[in-house]
N, C-alpha and C. Protein backbone atom coordinates (compact mmCIF):
# COMPACT_ATOMS: atom_id res chain seq x y z
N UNK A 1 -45.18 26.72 28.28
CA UNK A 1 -45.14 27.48 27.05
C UNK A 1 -46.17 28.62 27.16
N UNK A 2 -45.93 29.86 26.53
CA UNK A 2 -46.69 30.96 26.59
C UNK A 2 -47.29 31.53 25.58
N UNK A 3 -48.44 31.08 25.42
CA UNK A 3 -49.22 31.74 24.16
C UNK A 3 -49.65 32.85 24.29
N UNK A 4 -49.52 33.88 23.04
CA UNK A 4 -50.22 35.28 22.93
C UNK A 4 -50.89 35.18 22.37
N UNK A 5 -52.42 35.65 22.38
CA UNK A 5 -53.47 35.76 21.64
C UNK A 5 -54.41 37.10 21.55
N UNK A 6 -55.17 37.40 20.74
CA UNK A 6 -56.13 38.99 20.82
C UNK A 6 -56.58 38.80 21.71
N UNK A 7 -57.44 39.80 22.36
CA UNK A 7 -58.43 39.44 23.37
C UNK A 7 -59.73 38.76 22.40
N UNK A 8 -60.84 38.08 22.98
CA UNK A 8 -61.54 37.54 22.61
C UNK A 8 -62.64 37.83 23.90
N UNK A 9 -64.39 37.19 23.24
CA UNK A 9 -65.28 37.66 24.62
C UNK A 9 -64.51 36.47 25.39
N UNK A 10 -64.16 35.46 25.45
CA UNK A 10 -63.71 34.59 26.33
C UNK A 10 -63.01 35.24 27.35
N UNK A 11 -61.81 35.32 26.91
CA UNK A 11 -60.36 36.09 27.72
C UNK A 11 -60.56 37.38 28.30
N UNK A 12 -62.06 38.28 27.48
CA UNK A 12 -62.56 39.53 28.28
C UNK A 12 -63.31 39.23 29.61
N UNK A 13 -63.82 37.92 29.76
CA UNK A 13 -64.12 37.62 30.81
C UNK A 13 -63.43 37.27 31.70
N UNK A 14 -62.23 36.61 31.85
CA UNK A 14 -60.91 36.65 32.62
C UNK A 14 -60.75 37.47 33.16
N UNK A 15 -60.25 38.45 31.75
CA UNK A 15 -59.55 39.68 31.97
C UNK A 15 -60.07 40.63 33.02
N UNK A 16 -61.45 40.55 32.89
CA UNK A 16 -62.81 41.59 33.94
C UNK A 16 -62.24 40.56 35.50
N UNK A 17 -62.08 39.32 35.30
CA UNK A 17 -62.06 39.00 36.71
C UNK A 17 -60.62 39.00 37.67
N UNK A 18 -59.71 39.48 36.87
CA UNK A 18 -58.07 39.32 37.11
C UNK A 18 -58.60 41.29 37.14
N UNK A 19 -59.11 41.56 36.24
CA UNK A 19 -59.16 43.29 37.02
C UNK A 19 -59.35 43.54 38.12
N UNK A 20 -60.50 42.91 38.68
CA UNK A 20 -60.92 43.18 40.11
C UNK A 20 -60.42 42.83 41.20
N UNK A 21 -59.17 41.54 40.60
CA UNK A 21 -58.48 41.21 42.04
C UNK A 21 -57.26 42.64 42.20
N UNK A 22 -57.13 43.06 40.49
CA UNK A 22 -55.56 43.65 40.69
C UNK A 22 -55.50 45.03 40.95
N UNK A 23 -57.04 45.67 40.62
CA UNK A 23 -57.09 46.94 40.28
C UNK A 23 -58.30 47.48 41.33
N UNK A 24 -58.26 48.65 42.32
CA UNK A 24 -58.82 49.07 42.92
C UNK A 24 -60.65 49.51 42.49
N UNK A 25 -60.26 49.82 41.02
CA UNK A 25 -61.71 50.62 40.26
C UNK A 25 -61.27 49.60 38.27
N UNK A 26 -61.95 48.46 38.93
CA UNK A 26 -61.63 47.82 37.99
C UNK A 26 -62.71 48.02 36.42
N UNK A 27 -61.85 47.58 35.08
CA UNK A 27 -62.62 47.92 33.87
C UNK A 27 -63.39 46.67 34.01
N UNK A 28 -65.11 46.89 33.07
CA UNK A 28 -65.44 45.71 33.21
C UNK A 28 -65.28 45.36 31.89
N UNK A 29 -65.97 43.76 31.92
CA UNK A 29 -66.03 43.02 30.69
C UNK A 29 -66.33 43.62 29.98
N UNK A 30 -67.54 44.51 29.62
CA UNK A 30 -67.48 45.11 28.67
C UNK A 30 -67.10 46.01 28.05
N UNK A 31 -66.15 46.92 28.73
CA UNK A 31 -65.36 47.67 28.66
C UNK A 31 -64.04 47.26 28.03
N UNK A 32 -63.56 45.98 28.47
CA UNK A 32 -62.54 45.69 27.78
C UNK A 32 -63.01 44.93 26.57
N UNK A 33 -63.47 44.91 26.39
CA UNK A 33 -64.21 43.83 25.30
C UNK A 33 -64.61 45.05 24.36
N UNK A 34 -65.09 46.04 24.35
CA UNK A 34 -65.19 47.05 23.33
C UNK A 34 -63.52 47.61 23.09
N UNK A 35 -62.79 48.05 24.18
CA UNK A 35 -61.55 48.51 23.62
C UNK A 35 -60.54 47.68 22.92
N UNK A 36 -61.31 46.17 23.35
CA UNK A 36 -60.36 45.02 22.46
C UNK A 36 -60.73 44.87 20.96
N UNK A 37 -61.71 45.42 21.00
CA UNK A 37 -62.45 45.66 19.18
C UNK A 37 -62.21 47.33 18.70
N UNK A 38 -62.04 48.43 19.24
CA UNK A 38 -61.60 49.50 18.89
C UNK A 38 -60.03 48.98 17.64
N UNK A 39 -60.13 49.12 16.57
CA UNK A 39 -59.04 49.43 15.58
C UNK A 39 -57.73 50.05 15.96
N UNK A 40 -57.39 51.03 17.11
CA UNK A 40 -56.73 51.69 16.85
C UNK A 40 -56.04 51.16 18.71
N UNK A 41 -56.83 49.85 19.17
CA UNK A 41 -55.99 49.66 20.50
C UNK A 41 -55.87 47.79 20.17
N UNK A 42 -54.88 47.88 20.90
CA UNK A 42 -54.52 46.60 21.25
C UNK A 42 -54.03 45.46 22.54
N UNK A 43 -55.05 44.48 22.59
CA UNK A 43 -55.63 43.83 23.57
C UNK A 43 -55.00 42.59 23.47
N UNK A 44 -53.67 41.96 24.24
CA UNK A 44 -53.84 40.81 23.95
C UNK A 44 -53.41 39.91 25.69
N UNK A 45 -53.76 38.66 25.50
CA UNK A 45 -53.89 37.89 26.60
C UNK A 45 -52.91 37.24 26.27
N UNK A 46 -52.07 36.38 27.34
CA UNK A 46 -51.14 35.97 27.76
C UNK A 46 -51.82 34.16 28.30
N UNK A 47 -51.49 33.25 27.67
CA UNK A 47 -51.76 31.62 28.50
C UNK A 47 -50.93 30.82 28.46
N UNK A 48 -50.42 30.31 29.36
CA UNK A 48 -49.35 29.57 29.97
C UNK A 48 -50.17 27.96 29.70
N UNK A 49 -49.84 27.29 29.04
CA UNK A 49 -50.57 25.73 28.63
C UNK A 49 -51.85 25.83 28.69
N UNK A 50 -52.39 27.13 28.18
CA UNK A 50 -53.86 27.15 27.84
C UNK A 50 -54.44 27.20 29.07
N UNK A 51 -53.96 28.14 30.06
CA UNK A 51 -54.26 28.51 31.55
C UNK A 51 -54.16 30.19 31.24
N UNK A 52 -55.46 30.76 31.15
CA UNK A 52 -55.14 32.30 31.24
C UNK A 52 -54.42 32.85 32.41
N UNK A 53 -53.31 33.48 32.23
CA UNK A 53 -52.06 34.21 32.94
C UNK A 53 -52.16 35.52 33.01
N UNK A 54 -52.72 36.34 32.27
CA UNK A 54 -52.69 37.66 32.02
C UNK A 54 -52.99 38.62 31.20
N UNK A 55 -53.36 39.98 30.86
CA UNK A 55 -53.20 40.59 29.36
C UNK A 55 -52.98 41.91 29.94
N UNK A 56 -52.54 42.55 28.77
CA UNK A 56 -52.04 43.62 28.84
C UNK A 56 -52.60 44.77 27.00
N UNK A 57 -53.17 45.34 27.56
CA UNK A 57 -53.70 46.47 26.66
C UNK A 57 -52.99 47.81 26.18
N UNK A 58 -53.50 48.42 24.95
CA UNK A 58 -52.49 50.07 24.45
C UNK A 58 -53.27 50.44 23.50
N UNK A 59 -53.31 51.67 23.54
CA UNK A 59 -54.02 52.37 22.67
C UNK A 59 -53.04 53.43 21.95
N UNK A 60 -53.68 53.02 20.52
CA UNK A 60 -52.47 53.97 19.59
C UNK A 60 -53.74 55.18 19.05
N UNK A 61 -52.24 55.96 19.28
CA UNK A 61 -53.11 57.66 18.95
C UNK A 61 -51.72 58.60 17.82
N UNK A 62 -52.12 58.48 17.01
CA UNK A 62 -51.11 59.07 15.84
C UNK A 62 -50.16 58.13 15.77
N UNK A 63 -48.74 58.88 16.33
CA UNK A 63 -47.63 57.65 16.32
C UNK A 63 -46.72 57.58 17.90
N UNK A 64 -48.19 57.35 18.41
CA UNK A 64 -48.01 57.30 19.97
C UNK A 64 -48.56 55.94 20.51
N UNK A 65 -48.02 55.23 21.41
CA UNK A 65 -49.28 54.03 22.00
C UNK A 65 -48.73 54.58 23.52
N UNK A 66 -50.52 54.26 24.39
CA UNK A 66 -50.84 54.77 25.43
C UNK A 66 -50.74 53.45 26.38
N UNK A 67 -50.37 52.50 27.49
CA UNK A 67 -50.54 51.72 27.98
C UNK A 67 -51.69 51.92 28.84
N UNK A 68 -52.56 51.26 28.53
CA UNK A 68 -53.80 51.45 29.07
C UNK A 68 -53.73 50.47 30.71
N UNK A 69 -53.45 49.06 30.83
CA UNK A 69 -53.51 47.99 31.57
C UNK A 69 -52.79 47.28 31.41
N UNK A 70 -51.97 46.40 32.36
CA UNK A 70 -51.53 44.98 32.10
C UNK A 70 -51.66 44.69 33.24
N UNK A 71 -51.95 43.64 33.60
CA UNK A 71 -52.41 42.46 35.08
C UNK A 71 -52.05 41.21 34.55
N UNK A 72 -51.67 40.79 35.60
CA UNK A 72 -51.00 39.23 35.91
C UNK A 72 -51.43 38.33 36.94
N UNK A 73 -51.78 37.18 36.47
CA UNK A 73 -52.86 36.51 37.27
C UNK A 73 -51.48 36.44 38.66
N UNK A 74 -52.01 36.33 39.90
CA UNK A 74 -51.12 35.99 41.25
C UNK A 74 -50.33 34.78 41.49
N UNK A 75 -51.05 33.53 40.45
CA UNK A 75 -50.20 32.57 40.81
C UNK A 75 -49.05 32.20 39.72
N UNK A 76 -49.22 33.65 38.60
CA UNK A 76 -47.82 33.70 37.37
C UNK A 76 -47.15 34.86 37.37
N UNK A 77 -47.54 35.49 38.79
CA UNK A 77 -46.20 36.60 38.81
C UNK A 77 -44.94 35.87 38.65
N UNK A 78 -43.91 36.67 39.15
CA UNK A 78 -42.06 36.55 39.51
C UNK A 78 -42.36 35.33 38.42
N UNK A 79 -42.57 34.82 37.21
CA UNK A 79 -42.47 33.83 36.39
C UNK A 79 -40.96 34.21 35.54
């Protein structure tokens, strides 16, 4: 089963460590952890039986949203 949830500092710490496997110039924790509290973006994580899987981020600008990130942990790709 696949739960969606906000980001949280928990899941920003994941999230910082699933960056660095997926992303060449990865965001850190605290970086995502402030844009997961910015009002106007949205941060949410992905857990498969309460096993963090992934998240995926967007930032809304008027009546636009920007995809900022999404990463997927390696052992819940092709799912």
């Amino acid at each position: 089963m696949i739960e969606i949830q906000k980001m949280t500092a928990a899941s920003a710490k994941a999230a910082a460590e699933l960056e660095a496997i997926c992303f060449a110039s990865p965001w850190s924790e605290d970086a995502l952890l402030q844009m997961s509290e910015n009002p106007n973006a949205s941060f949410l994580c992905a857990f498969s039986d309460g096993v963090f899987a992934g998240y995926a981020g967007m930032l809304c600008v008027l009546d636009e949203g920007q995809i900022c990130n999404v990463a997927v942990c390696p052992t819940f790709r092709r799912m």
